[in-house]
C-alpha atoms as a PDB file:
ATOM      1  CA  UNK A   1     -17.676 -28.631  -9.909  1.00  0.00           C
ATOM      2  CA  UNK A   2     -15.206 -27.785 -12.622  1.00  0.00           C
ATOM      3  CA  UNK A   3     -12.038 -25.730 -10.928  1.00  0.00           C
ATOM      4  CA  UNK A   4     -12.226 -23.499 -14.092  1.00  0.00           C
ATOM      5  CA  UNK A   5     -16.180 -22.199 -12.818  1.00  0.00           C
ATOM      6  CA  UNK A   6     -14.579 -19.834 -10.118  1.00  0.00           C
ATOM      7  CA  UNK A   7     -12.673 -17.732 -13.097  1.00  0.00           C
ATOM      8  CA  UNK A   8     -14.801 -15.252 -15.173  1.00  0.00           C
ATOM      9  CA  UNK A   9     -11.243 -14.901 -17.522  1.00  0.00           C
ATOM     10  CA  UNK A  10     -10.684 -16.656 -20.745  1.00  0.00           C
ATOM     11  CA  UNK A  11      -7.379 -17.057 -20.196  1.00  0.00           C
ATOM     12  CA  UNK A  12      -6.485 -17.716 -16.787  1.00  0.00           C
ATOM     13  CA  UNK A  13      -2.911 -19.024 -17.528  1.00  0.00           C
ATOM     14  CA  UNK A  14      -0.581 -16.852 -18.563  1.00  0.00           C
ATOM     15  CA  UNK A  15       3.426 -18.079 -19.781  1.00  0.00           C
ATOM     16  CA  UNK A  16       6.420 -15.461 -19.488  1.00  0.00           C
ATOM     17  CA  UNK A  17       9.401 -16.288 -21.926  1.00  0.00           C
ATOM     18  CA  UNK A  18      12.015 -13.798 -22.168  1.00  0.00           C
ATOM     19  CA  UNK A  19      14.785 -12.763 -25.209  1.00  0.00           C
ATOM     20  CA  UNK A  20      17.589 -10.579 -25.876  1.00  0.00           C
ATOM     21  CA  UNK A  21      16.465  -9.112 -28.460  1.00  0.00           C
ATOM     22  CA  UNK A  22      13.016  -8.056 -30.279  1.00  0.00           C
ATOM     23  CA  UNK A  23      14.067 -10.329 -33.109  1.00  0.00           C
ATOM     24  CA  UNK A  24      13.709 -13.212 -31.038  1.00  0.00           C
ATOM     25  CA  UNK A  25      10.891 -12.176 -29.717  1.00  0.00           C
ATOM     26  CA  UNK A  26       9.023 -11.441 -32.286  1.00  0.00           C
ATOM     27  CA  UNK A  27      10.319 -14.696 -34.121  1.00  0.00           C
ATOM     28  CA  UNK A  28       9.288 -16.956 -31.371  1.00  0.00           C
ATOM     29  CA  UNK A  29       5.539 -15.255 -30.711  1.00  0.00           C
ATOM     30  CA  UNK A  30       4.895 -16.033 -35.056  1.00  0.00           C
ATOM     31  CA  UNK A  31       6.548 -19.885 -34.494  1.00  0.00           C
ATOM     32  CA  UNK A  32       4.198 -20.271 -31.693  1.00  0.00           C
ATOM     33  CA  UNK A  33       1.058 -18.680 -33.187  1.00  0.00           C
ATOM     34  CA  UNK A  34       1.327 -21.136 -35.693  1.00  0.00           C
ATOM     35  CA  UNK A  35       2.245 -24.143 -33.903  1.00  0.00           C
ATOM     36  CA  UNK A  36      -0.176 -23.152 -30.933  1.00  0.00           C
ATOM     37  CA  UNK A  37      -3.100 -21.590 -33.222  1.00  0.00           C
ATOM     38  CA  UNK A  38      -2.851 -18.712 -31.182  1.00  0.00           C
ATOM     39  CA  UNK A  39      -4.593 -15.593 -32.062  1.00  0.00           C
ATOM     40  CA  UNK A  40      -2.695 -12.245 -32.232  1.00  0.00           C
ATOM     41  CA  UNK A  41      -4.818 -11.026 -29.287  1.00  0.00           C
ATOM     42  CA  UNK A  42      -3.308 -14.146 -27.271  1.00  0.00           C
ATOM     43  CA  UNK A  43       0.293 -12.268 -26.807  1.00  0.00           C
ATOM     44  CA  UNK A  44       1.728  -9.460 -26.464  1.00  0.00           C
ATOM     45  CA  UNK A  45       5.296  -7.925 -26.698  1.00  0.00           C
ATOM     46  CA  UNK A  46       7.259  -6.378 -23.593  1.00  0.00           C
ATOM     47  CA  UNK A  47       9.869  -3.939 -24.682  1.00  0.00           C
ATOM     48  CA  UNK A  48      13.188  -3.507 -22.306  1.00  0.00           C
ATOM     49  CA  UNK A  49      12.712  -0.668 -19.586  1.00  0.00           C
ATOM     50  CA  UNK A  50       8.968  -0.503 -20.751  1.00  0.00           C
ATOM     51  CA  UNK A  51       6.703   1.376 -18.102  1.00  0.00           C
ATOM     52  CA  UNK A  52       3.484   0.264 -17.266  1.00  0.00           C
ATOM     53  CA  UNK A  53       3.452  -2.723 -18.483  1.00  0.00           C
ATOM     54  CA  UNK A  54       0.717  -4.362 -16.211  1.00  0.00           C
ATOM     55  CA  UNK A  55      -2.107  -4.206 -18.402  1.00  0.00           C
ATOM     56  CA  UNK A  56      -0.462  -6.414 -21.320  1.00  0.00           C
ATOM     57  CA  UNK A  57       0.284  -8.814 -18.326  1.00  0.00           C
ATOM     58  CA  UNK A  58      -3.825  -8.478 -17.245  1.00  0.00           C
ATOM     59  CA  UNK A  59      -5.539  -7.216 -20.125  1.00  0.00           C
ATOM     60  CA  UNK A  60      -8.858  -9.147 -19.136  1.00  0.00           C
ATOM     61  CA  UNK A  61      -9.934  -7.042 -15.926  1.00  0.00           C
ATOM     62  CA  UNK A  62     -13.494  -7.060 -16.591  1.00  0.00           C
ATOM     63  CA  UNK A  63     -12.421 -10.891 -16.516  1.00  0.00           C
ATOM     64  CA  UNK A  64     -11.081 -10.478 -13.400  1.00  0.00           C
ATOM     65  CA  UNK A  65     -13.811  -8.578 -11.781  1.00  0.00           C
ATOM     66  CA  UNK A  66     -16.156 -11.696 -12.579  1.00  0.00           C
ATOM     67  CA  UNK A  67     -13.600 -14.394 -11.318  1.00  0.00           C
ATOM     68  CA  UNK A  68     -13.735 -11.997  -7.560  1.00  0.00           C
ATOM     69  CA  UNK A  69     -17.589 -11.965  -7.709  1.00  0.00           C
ATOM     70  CA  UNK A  70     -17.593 -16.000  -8.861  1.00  0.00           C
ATOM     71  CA  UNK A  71     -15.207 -17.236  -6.428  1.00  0.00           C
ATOM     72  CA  UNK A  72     -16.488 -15.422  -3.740  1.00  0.00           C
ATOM     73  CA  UNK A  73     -20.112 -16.596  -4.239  1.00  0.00           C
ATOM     74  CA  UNK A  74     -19.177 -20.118  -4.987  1.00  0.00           C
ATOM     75  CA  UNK A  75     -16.276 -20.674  -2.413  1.00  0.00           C
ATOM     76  CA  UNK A  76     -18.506 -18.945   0.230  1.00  0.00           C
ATOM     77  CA  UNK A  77     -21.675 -21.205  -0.503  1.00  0.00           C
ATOM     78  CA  UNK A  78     -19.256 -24.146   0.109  1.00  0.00           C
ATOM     79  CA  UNK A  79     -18.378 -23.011   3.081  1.00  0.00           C
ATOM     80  CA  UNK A  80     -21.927 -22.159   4.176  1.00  0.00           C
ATOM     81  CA  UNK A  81     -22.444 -26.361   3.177  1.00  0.00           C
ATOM     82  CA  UNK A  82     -19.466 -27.386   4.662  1.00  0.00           C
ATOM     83  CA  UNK A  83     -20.402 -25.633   7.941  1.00  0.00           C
ATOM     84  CA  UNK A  84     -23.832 -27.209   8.230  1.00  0.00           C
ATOM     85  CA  UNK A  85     -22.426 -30.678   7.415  1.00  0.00           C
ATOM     86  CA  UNK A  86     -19.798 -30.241   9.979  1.00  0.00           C
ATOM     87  CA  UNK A  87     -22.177 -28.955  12.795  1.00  0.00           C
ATOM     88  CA  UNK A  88     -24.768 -31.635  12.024  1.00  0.00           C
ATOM     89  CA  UNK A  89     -21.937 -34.138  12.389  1.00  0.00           C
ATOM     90  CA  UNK A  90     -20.999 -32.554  15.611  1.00  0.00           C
ATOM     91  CA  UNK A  91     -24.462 -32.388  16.809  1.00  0.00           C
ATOM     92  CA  UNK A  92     -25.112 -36.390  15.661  1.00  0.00           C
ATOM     93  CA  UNK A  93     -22.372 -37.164  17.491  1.00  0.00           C
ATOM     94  CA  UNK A  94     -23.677 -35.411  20.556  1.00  0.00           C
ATOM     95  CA  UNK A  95     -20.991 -33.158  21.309  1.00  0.00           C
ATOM     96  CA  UNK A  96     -22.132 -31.404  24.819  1.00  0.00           C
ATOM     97  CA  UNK A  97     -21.542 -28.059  24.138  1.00  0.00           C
ATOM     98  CA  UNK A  98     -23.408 -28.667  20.436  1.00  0.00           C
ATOM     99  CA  UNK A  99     -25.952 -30.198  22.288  1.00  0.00           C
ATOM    100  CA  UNK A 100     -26.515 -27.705  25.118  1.00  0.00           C
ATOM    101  CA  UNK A 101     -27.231 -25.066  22.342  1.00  0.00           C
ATOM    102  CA  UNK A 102     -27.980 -26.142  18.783  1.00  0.00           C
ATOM    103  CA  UNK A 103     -28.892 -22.746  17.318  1.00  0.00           C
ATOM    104  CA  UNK A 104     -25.596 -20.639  18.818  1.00  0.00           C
ATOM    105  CA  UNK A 105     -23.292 -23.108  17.858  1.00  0.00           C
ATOM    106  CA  UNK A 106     -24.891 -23.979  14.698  1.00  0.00           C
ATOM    107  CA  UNK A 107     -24.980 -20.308  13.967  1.00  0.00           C
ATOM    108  CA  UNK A 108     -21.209 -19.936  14.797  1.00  0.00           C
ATOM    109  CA  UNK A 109     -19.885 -22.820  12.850  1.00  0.00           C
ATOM    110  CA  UNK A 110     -21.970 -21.841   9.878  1.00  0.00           C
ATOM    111  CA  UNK A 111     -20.645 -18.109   9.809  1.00  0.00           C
ATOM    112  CA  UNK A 112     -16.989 -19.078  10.744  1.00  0.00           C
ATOM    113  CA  UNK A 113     -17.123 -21.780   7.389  1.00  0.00           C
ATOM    114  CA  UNK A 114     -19.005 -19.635   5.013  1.00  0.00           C
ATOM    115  CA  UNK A 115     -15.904 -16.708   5.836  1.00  0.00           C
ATOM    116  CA  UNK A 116     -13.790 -19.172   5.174  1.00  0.00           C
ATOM    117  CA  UNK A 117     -14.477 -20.216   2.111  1.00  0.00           C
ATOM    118  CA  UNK A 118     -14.616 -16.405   1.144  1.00  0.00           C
ATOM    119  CA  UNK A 119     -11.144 -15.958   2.362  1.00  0.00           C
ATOM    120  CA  UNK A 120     -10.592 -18.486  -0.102  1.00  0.00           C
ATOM    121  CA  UNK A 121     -12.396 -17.013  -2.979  1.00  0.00           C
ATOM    122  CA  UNK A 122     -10.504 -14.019  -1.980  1.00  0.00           C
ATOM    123  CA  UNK A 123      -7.423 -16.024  -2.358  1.00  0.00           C
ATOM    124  CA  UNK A 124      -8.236 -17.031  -5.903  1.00  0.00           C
ATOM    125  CA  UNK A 125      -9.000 -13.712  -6.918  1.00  0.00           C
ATOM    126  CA  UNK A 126      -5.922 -12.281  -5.987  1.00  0.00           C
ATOM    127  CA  UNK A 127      -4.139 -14.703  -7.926  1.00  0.00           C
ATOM    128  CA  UNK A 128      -0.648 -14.969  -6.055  1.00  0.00           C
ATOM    129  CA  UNK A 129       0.976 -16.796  -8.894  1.00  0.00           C
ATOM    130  CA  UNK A 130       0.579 -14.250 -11.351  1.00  0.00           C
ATOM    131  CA  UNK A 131       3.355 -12.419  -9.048  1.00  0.00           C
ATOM    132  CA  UNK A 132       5.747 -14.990 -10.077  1.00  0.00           C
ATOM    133  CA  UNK A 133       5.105 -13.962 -14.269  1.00  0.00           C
ATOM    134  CA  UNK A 134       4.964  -9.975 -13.225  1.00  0.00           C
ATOM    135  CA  UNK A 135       8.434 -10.309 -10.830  1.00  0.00           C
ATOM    136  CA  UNK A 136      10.222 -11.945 -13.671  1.00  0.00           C
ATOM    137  CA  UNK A 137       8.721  -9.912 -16.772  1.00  0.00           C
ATOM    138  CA  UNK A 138      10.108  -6.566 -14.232  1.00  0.00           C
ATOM    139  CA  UNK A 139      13.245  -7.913 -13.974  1.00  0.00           C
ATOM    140  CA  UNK A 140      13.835  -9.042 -17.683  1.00  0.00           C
ATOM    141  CA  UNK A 141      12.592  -5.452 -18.420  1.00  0.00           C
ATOM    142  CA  UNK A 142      14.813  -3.802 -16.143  1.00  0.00           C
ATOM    143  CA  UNK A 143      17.888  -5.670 -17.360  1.00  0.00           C
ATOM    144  CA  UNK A 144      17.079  -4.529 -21.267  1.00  0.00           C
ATOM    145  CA  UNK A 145      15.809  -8.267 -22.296  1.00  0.00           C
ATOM    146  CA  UNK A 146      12.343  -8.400 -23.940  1.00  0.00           C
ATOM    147  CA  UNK A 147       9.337 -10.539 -23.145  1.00  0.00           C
ATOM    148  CA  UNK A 148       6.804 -12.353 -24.781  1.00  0.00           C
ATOM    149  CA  UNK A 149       3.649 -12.912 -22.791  1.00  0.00           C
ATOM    150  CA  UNK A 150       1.531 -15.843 -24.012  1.00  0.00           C
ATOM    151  CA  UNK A 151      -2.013 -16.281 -22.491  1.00  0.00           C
ATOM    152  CA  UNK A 152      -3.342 -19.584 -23.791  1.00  0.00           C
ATOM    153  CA  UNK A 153      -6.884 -20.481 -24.071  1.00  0.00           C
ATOM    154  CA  UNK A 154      -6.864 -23.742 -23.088  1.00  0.00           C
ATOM    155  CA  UNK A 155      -5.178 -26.550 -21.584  1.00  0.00           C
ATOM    156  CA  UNK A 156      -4.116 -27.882 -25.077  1.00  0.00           C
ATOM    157  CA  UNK A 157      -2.227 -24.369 -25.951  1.00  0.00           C
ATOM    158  CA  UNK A 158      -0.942 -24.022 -22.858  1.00  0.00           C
ATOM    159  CA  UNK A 159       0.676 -27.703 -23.211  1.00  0.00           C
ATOM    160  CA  UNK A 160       1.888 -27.016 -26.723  1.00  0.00           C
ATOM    161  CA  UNK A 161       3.488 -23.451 -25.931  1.00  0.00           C
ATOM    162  CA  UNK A 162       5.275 -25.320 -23.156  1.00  0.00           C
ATOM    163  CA  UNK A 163       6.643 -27.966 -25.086  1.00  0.00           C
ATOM    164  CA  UNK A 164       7.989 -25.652 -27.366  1.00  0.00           C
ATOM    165  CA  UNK A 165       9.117 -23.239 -25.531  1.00  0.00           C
ATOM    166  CA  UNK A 166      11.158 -25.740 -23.133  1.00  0.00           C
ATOM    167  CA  UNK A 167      12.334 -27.488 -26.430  1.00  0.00           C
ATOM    168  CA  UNK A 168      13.929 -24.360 -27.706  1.00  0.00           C
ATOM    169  CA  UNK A 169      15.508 -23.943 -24.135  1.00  0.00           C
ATOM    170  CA  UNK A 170      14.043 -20.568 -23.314  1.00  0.00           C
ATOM    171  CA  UNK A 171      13.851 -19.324 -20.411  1.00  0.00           C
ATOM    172  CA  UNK A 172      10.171 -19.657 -19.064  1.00  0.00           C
ATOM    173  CA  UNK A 173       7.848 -18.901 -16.346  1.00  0.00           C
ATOM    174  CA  UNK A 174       3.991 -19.372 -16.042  1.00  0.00           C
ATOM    175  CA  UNK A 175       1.186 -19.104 -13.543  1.00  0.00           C
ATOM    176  CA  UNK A 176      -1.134 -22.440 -12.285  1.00  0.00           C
END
């Protein structure tokens, strides 16, 4: 299973690189939608001491709607696998209390692995490292710098905008 099947986004990295000025900006987002073959729809200006920013930095939440119902169904139907496989290993090695009562323990470890792996899927759909992007793209707002927001669609793009964007020395953040 691809990593990429739990995410119902097209873009599930996103890249941060902040400017003094709107110049800069502006300048860097046309250098890299040419050198990247990004599309227009693939950035997105933040202004300083902009308000409601949040849906430039999310602006797929249909997207992300999907990715909660994908990675929950998936990650939870690996638990639900991973639990059976681990009780019948308990239960071919003759573990006593497996033993003395297949269907209550079976049921147990089964339900305890297939919450699991939803806790899991929950995890993925929360999407901690996005925080990292959000916290920074705040404070550059906050402190009157602007931001350019970059949400490649690929691997390739993503590679590109970082090699650029490290070669220019700006300073950078971006999710998994």
């Amino acid at each position: 299973m691809s990593w990429q099947a739990l995410f119902g986004e097209r873009a599930t990295t996103k890249i941060a690189a902040i400017y003094d000025t709107r110049e800069a900006a502006s300048g860097a987002a046309d250098s890299l939608s040419r050198s990247a073959g990004l599309e227009p729809s693939q950035w997105t200006l933040i202004a300083p001491q902009e308000q409601g920013f949040a849906r430039k930095l999310e602006p797929e939440s249909q997207g992300i709607a999907r990715t909660g119902v994908r990675a929950h169904l998936i990650l939870g139907a690996i638990g639900l696998l991973a639990g059976i496989v681990f009780w019948a290993l308990l239960y071919g090695l003759a573990i006593p209390f497996i033993v003395a009562s297949p269907w209550a323990s079976a049921a147990v470890i089964i339900v305890f692995a297939t919450i699991a792996g939803m806790m899991i899927g929950g995890l993925v759909t929360a999407r901690p490292d996005h925080q990292i992007v959000i916290l920074k793209v705040r404070q550059a707002a906050e402190q009157g710098k602007w931001s350019l927001v970059l949400h490649p669609g690929n691997p390739r793009q993503c590679d590109a905008l970082m090699k650029e964007l490290s070669e220019a020395g700006t300073e950078v953040v971006r999710t998994v």
